[in-house]
Protein backbone atom coordinates (compact mmCIF):
# COMPACT_ATOMS: atom_id res chain seq x y z
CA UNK A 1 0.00 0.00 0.00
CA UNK A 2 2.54 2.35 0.94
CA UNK A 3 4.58 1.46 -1.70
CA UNK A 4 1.79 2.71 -4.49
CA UNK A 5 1.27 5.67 -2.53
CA UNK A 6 4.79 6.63 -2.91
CA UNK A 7 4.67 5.73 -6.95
CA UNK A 8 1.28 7.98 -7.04
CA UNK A 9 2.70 10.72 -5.55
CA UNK A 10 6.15 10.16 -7.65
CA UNK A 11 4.41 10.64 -10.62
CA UNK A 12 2.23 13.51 -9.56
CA UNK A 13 5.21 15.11 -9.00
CA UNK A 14 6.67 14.02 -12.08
CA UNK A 15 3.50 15.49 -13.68
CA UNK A 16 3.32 18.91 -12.22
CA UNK A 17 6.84 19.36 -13.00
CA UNK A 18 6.76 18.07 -16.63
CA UNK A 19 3.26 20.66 -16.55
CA UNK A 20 4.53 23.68 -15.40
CA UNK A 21 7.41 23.27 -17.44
CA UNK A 22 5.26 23.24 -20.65
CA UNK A 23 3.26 25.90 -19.36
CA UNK A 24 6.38 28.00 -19.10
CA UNK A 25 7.27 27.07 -22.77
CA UNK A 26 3.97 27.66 -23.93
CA UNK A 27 3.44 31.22 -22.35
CA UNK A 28 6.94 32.64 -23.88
CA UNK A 29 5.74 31.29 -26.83
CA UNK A 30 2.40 32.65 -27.13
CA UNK A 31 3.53 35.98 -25.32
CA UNK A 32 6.56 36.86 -27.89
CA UNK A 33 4.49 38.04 -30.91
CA UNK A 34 3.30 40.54 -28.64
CA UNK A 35 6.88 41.58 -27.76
CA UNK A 36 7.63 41.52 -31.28
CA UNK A 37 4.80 43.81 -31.93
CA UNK A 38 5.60 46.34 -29.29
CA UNK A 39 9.49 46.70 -30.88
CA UNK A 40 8.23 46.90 -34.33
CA UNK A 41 5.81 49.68 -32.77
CA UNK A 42 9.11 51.82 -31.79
CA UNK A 43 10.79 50.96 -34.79
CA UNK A 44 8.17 49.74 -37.53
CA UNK A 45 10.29 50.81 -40.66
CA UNK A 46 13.95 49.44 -39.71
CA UNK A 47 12.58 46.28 -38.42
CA UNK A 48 10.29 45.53 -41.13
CA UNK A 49 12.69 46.73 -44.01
CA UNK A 50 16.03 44.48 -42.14
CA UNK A 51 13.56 41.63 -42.62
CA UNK A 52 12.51 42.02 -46.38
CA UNK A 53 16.17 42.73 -46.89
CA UNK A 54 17.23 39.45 -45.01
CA UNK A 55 14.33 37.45 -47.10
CA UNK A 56 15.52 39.14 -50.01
CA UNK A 57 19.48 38.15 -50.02
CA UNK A 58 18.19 34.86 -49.21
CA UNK A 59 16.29 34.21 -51.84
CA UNK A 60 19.37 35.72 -53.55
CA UNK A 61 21.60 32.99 -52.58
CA UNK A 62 19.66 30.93 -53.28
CA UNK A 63 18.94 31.74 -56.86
CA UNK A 64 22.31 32.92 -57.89
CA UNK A 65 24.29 29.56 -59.11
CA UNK A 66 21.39 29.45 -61.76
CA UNK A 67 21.37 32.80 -62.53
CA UNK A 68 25.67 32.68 -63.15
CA UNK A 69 24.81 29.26 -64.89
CA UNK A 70 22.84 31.46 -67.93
CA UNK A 71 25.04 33.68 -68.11
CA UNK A 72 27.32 31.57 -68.86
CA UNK A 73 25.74 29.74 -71.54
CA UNK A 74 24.45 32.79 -72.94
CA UNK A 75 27.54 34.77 -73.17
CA UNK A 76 29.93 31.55 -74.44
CA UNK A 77 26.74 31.59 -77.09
CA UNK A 78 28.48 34.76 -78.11
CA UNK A 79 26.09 37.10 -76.43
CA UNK A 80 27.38 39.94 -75.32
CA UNK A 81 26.49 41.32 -71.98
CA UNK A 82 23.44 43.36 -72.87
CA UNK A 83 21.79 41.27 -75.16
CA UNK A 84 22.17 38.65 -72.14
CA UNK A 85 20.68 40.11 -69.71
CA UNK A 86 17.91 40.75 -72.36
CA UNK A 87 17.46 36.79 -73.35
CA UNK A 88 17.65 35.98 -69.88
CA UNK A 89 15.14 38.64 -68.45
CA UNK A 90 12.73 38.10 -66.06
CA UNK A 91 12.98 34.23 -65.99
CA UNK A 92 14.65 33.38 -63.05
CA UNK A 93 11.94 34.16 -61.11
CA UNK A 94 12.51 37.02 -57.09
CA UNK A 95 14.41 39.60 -57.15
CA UNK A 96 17.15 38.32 -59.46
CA UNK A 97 14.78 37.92 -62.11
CA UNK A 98 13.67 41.22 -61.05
CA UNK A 99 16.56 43.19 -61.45
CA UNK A 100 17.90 41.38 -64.96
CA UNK A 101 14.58 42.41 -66.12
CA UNK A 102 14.78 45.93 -64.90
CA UNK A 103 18.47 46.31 -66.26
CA UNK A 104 17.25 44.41 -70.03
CA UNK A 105 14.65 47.59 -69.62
CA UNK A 106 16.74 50.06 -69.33
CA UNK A 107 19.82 48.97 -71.65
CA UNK A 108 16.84 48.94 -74.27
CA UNK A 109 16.20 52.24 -74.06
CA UNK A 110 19.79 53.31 -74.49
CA UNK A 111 21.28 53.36 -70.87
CA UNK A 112 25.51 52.39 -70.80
CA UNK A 113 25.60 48.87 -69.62
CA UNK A 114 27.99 50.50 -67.10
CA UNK A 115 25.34 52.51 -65.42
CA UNK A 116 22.36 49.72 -65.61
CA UNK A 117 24.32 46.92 -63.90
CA UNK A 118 24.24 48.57 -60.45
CA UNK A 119 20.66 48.23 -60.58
CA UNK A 120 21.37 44.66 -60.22
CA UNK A 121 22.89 45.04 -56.90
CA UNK A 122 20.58 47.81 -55.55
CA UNK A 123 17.55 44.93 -55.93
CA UNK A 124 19.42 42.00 -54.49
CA UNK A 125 21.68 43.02 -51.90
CA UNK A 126 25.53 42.41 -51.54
CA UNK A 127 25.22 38.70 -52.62
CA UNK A 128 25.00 39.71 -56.07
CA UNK A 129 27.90 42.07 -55.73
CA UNK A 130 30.76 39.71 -57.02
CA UNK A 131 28.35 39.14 -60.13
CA UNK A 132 28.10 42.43 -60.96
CA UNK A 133 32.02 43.30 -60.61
CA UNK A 134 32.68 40.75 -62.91
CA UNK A 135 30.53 41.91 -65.43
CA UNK A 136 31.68 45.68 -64.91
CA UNK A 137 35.44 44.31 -66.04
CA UNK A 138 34.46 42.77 -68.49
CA UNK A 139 32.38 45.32 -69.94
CA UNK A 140 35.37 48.32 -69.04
CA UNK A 141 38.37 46.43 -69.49
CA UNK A 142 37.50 43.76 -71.39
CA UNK A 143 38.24 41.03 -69.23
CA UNK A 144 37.58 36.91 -70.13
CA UNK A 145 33.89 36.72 -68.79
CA UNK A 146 34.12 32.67 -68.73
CA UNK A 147 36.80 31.72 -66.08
CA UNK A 148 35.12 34.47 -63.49
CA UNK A 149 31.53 32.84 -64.07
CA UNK A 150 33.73 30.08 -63.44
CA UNK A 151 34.48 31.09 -60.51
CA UNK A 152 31.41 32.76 -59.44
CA UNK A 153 29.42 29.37 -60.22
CA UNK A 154 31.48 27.55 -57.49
CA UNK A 155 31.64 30.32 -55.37
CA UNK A 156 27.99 30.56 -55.23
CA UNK A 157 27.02 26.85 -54.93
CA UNK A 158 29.39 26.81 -51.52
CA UNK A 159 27.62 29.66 -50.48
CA UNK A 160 23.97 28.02 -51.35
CA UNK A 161 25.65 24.69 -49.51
CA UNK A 162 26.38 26.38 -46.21
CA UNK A 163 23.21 28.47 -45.73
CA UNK A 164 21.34 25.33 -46.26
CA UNK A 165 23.51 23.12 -44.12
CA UNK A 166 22.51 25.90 -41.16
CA UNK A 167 19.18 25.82 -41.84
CA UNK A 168 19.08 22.14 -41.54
CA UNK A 169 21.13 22.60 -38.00
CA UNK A 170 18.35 24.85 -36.68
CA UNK A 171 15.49 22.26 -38.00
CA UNK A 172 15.87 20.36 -34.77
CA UNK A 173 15.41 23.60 -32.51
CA UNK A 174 12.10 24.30 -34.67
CA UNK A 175 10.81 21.26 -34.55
CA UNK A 176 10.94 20.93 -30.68
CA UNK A 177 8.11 22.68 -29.97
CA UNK A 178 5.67 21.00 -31.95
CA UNK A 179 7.30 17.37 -31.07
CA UNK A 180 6.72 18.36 -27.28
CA UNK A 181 3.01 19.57 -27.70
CA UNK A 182 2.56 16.36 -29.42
CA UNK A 183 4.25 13.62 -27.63
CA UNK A 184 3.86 14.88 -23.78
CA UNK A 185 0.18 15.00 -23.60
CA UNK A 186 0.27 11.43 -25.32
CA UNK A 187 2.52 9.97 -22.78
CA UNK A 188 0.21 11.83 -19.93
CA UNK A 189 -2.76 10.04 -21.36
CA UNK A 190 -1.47 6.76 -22.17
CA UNK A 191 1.36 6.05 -19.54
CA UNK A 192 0.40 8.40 -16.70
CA UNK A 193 -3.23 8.53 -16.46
CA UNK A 194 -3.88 4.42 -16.62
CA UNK A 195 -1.25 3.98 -13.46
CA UNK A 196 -2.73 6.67 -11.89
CA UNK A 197 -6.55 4.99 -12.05
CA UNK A 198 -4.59 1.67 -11.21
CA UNK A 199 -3.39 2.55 -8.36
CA UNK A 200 -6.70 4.68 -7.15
CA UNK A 201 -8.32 1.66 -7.74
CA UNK A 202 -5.88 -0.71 -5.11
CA UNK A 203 -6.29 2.26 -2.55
CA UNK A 204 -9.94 2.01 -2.40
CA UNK A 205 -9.94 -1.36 -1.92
């Protein structure tokens, strides 16, 4: 007898502990959108713009090894930079298909390829900077264009490597959460609540 009284109030304990904990969890978590709301309150337009501009040289990364890709096959075509940026346009798709499309615009309408290419980097951010260097030499000095997309291709497939390899390091973090509000109330209700009734059940008698 004493002995299930002692494993009853163990896992009561056990319980209440495991409880509050998850309370604790899920009170920061449902009380920091309203923290993030009061700082974007002080600061609405620098918060708000840091995070397109994060989202934005993301998506950068992310699309730039394609991007240097059709360059390369349309300048080794015997393209030359403007006409390029013309065939390739608006089909890559965010912001780098964005600014090529933007750029093919305005080197249409007679802008110096010098002054339209950093357009390019104004819309995506300093991960397209490299890209746009190269092209610059090229187009003022006339350097080789193929070894520095060359370069630029492996360059930004390293680059696309390690931001996903840290995104897959913070998946576990992320996933936490939701494996905790899943799995604890399941164990409460299939290993904790049957031993408690068990044992209710041998004190009565």
């Amino acid at each position: 007898m004493s002995a299930d009284l002692a494993l009853v109030t163990t896992t009561i304990l056990w319980t209440a502990v495991g409880a509050r904990v998850f309370g604790d969890a899920l009170w920061r978590w449902a009380t920091r959108p309203t923290q993030r709301r009061r700082r974007s309150v002080s600061k609405p337009a620098g918060w708000s713009e840091a995070r397109r501009q994060r989202h934005r040289e993301t998506a950068v990364v992310e699309q730039l090894p394609d991007v240097v890709d059709l360059l390369r096959l349309t300048t080794q075509a015997g393209l030359p930079v403007t006409s390029a940026l013309g065939a390739i346009g608006a089909r890559p798709g965010g912001p780098m298909g964005t600014a090529f499309e933007r750029a093919a615009t305005q080197s249409a309408r007679g802008a110096v390829i010098g002054d339209v290419l950093p357009l390019v980097v104004r819309i995506c951010g300093p991960p397209a900077r490299n890209l746009v260097d190269a092209l610059q030499d090229h187009d003022r000095y006339g350097t080789p264009l193929g070894p520095a997309l060359d370069r630029l291709a492996v360059e930004a497939r390293l680059r696309r490597r390690r931001r996903a390899e840290e995104t897959a390091r913070r998946l576990p973090v992320l996933l936490l959460f939701p494996l905790v509000l899943t799995v604890f109330p399941a164990f409460v209700l299939l290993a904790v609540v049957p031993l408690l009734a068990g044992s209710l059940e041998s004190l009565s008698l």
